[in-house]
Protein backbone atom coordinates (compact mmCIF):
# COMPACT_ATOMS: atom_id res chain seq x y z
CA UNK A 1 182.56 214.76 107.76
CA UNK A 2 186.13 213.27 108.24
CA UNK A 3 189.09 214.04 107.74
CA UNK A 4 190.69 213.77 105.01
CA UNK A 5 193.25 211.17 106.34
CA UNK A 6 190.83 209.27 108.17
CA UNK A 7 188.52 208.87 104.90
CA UNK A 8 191.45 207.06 103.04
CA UNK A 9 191.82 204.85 106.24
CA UNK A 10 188.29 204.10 106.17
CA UNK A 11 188.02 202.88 102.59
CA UNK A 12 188.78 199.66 102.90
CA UNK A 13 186.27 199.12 105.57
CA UNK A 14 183.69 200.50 103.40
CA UNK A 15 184.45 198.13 100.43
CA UNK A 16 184.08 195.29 103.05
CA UNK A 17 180.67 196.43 104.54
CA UNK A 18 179.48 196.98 100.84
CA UNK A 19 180.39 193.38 99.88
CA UNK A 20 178.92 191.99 102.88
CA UNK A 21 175.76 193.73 101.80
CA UNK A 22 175.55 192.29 98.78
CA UNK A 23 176.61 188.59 99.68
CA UNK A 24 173.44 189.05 101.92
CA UNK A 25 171.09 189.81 99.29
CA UNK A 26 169.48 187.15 97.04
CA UNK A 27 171.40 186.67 93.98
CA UNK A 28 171.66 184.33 91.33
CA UNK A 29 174.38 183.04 93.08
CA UNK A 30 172.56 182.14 96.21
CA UNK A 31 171.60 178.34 94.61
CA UNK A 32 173.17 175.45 93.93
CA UNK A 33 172.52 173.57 91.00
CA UNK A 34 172.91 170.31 92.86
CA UNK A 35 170.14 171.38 95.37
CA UNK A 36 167.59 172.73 92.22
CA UNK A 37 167.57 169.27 91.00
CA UNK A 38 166.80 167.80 94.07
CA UNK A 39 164.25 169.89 94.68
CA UNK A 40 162.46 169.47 91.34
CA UNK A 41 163.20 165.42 91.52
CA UNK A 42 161.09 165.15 94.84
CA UNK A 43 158.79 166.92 93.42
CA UNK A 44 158.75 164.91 90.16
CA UNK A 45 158.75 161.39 92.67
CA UNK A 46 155.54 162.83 93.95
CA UNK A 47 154.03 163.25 90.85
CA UNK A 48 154.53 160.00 89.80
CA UNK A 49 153.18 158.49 92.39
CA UNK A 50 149.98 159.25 91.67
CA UNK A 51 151.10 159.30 87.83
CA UNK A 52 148.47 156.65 86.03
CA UNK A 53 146.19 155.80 88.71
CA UNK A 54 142.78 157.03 88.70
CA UNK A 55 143.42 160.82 88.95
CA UNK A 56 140.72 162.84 90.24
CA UNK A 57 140.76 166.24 87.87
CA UNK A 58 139.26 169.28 88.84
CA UNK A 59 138.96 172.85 86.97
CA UNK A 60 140.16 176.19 87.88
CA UNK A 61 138.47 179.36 86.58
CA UNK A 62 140.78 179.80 83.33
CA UNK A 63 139.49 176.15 82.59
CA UNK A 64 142.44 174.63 82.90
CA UNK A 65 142.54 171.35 85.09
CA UNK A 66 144.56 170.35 88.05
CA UNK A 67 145.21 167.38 89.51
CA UNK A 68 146.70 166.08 92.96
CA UNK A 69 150.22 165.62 91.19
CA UNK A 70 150.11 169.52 90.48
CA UNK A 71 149.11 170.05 94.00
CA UNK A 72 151.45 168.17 95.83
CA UNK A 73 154.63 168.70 93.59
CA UNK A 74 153.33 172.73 94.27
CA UNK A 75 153.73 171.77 98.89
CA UNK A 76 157.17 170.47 98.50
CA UNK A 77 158.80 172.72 95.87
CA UNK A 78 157.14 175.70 98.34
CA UNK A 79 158.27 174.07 101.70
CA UNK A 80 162.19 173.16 99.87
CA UNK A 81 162.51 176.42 99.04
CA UNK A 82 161.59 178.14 101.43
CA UNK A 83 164.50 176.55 103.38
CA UNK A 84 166.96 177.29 100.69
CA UNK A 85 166.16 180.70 100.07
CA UNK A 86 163.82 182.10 102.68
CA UNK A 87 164.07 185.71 101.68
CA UNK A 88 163.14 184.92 98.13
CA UNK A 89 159.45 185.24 97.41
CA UNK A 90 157.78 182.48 95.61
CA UNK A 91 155.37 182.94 92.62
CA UNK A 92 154.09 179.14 91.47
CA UNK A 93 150.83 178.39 89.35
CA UNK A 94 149.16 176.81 92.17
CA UNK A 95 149.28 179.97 94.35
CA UNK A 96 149.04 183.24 91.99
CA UNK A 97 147.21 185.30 93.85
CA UNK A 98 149.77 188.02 95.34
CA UNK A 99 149.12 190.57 94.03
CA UNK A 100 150.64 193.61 91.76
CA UNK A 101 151.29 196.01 94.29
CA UNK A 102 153.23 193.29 96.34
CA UNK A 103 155.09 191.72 92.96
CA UNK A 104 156.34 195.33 91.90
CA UNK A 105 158.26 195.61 94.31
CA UNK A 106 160.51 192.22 93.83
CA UNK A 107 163.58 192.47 92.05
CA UNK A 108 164.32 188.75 92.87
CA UNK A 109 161.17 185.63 92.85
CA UNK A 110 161.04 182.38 92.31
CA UNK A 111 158.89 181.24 89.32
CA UNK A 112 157.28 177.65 89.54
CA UNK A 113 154.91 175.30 87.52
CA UNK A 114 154.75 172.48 89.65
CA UNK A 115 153.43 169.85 86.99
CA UNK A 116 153.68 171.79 83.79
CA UNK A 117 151.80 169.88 81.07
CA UNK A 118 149.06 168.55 83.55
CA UNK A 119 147.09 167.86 79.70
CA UNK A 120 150.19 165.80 79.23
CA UNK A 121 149.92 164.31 82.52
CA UNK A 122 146.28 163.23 82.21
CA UNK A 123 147.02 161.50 78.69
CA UNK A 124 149.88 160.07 80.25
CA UNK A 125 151.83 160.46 77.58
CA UNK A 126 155.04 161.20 79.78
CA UNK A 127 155.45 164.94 77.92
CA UNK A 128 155.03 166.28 81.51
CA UNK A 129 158.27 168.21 83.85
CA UNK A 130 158.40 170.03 86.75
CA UNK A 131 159.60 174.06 85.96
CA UNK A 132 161.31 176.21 88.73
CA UNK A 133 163.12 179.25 87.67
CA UNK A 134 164.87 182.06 89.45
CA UNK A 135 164.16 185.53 87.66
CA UNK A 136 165.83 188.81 88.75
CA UNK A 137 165.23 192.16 87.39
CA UNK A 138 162.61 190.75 85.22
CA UNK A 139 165.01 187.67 83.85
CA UNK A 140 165.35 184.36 84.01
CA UNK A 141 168.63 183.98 85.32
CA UNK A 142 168.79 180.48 86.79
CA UNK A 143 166.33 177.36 86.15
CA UNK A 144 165.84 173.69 86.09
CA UNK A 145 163.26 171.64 84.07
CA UNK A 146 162.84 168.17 85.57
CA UNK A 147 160.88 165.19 83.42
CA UNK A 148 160.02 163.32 85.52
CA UNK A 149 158.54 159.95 83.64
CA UNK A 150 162.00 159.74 81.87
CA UNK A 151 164.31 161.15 84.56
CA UNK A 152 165.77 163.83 81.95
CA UNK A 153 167.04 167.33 83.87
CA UNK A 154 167.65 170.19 81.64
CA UNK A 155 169.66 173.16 83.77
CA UNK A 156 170.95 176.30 82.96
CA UNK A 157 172.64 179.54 84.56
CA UNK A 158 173.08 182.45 83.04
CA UNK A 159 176.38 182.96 81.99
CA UNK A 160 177.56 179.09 82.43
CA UNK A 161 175.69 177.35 79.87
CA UNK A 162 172.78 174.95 79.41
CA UNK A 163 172.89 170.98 80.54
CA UNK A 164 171.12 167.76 79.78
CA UNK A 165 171.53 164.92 82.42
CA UNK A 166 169.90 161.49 81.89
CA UNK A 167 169.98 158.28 83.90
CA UNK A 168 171.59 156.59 81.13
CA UNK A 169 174.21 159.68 80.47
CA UNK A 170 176.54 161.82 82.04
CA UNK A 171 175.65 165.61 81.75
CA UNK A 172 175.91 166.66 78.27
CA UNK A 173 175.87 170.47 77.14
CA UNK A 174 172.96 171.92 75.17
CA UNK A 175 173.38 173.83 71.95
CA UNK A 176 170.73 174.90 69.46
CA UNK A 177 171.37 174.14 65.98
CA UNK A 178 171.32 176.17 62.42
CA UNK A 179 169.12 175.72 59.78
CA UNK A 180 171.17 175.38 55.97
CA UNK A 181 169.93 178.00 53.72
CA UNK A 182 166.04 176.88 51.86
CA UNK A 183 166.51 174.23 54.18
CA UNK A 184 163.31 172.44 55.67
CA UNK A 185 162.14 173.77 59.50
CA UNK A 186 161.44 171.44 62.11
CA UNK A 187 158.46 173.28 64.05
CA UNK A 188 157.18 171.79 67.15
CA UNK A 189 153.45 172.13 67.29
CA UNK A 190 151.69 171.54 71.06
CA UNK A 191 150.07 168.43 71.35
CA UNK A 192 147.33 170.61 73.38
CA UNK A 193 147.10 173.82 72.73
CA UNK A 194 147.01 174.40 68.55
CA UNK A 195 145.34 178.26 68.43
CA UNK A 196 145.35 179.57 65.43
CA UNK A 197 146.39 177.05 63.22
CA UNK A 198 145.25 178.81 59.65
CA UNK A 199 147.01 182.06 60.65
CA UNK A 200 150.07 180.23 61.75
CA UNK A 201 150.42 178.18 58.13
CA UNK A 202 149.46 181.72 56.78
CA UNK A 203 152.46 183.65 58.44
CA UNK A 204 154.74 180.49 58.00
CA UNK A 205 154.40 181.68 54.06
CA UNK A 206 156.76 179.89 51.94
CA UNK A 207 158.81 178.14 54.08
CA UNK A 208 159.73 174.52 54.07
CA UNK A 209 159.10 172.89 57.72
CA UNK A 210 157.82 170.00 59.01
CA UNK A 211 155.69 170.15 62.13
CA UNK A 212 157.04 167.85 65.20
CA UNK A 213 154.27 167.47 67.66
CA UNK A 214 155.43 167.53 71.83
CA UNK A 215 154.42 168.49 74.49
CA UNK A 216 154.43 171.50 77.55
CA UNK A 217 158.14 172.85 78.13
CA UNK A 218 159.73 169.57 76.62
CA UNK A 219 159.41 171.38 72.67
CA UNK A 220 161.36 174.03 74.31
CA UNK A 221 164.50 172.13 75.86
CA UNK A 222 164.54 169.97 72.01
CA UNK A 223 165.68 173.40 70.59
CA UNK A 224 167.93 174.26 73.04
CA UNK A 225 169.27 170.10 72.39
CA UNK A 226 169.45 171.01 68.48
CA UNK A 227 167.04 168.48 67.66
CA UNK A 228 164.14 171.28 67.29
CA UNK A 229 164.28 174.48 65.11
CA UNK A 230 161.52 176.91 66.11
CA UNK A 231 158.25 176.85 68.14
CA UNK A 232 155.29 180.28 67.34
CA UNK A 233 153.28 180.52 70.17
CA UNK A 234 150.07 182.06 69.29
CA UNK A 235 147.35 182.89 71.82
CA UNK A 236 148.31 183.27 75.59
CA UNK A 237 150.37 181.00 77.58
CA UNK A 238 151.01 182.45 81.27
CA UNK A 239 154.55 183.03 82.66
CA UNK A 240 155.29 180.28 84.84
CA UNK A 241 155.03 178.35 81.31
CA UNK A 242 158.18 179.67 79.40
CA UNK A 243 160.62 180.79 82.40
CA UNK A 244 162.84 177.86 82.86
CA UNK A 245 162.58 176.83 79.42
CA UNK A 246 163.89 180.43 78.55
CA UNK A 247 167.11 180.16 81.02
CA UNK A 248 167.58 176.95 79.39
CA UNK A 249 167.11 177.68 76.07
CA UNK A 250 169.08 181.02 75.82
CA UNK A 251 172.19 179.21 77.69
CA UNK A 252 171.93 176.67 74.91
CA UNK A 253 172.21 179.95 72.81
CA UNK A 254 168.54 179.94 71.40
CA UNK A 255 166.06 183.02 71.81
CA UNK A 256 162.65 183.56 72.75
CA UNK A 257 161.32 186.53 72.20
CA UNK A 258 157.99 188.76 71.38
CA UNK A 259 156.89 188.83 67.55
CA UNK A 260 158.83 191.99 67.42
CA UNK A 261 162.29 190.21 68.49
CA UNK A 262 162.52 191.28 71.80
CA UNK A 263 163.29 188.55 74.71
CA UNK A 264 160.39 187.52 76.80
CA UNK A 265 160.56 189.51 80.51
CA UNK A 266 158.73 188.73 83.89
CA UNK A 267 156.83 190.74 86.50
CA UNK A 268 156.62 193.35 84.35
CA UNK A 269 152.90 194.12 84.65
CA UNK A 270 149.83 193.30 86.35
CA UNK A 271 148.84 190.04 84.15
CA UNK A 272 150.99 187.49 84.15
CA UNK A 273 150.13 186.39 80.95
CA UNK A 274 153.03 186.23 77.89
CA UNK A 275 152.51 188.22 74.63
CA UNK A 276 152.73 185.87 71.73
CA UNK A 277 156.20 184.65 71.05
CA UNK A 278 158.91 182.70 69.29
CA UNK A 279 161.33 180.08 70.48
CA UNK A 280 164.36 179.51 68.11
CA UNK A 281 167.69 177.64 67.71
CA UNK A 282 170.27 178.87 65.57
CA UNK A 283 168.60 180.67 62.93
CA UNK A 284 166.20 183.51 63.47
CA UNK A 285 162.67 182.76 61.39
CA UNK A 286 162.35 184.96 57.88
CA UNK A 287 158.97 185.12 58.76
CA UNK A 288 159.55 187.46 61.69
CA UNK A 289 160.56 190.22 60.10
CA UNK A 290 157.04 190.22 58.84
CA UNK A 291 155.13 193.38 59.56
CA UNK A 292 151.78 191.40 59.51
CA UNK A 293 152.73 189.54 62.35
């Protein structure tokens, strides 16, 4: 041990070592938002190079397809960031299989859909963005989605608010809207993906809404942008799908969360796939305090 006199000498020294230590470690703080966007918009130029020309589409084992787009927007977003942030793993829907014994033990990852909406993609219907989002401690902390057929970036970090850029606008906050008392709900429906549609209507109840139909993560930033109210995922949608969109989203001051209220968390188990869930602007649904949900 030391003396007493020497330990008060020595604090100072080991305030400095301890913030040195944890400058060194990956951190939310770690990325720039100006290099995130770059990142996703070469990935986005790559997928629209091949963007409607005559894709060739194959099928993974969950069915879903993939395209050359997903594949190559996957190579650069991996090689990118792997220079920016080499001690940060990567987990991205084109290369999922690490498994749980290594993911327990990160308390910082990258989360990536390369071409989120590849459905979109295929029907060319522009609905399509490239998703990267940094999660620690089970979080999305820090996330961009890029669009790339329109050029619209949504960004967030936690604590410093959500952000819409578009090549016709300067950056423009996000903020999720309220809906007026027996007012009527805009719901965005999936232009893909409608599971469950007679139990949806059925929990929906009484409630005046108007279904908006778009596409992948896109129905996502619209809340956060006030121009959407509420989105019920039914069925299962994997992680990579909602992680960026939830940064974004909750910045904006939105939620999405479990049917029991609680906010969606990552890398928490062995599947990666979400529970069902609710995204919503500025007025919680009366339809989740449902017990039959």
């Amino acid at each position: 041990m030391f003396p007493v006199g020497m330990r008060y000498a020595l604090q100072p020294v080991f305030v400095w070592m301890l913030t040195v230590m944890s400058s060194a470690a990956p951190s939310a703080s770690v990325v720039r938002h100006e290099d995130l966007i770059r990142i996703a918009r070469q990935a986005g130029d790559a997928i629209m190079a091949v963007y409607k020309t005559a894709v060739d589409i194959k099928t993974k084992s969950d069915n879903s397809p993939v395209t050359e787009a997903d594949l190559k927007s996957h190579q650069i977003i991996r090689q990118e960031l792997e220079k920016l942030t080499p001690d940060i793993p990567q987990l991205s829907e084109e290369a999922d299989n690490i498994s749980w014994e290594e993911r327990q033990e990160w308390d910082c990852y990258w989360l990536i859909d390369p071409l989120d909406g590849t459905r979109e993609f295929i029907k060319m219907n522009d609905e399509f963005s490239v998703n990267i989002a940094l999660v620690v401690n089970h979080e999305s902390v820090q996330s961009v989605i890029y669009m790339p057929a329109t050029g619209e970036t949504f960004w967030a970090r936690k604590g410093e608010g959500a952000w819409l850029s578009s090549p016709e606008s300067e950056p423009q906050p996000l903020q999720v809207t309220k809906v007026e008392s027996a007012g009527t709900w805009r719901l965005a429906c999936s232009r893909s993906h409608n599971k469950n549609p007679e139990r949806l209507v059925r929990l929906l109840g009484d409630m005046s809404y108007d279904f908006v139909p778009v596409g992948a993560s896109l129905k996502y930033c619209r809340i956060a942008a006030g121009q959407i109210d509420c989105h019920v995922r039914l069925g299962s949608i994997s992680e990579w799908d909602t992680a960026a969109a939830q940064c974004i989203l909750e910045q904006a001051g939105g939620h999405m969360t479990c049917l029991s209220g609680l906010p969606l968390r990552y890398n928490t188990k062995a599947s990666l796939l979400n529970p069902e869930f609710v995204a919503w602007g500025g007025t919680r649904p009366e339809f989740m305090d449902n017990s039959g949900l």
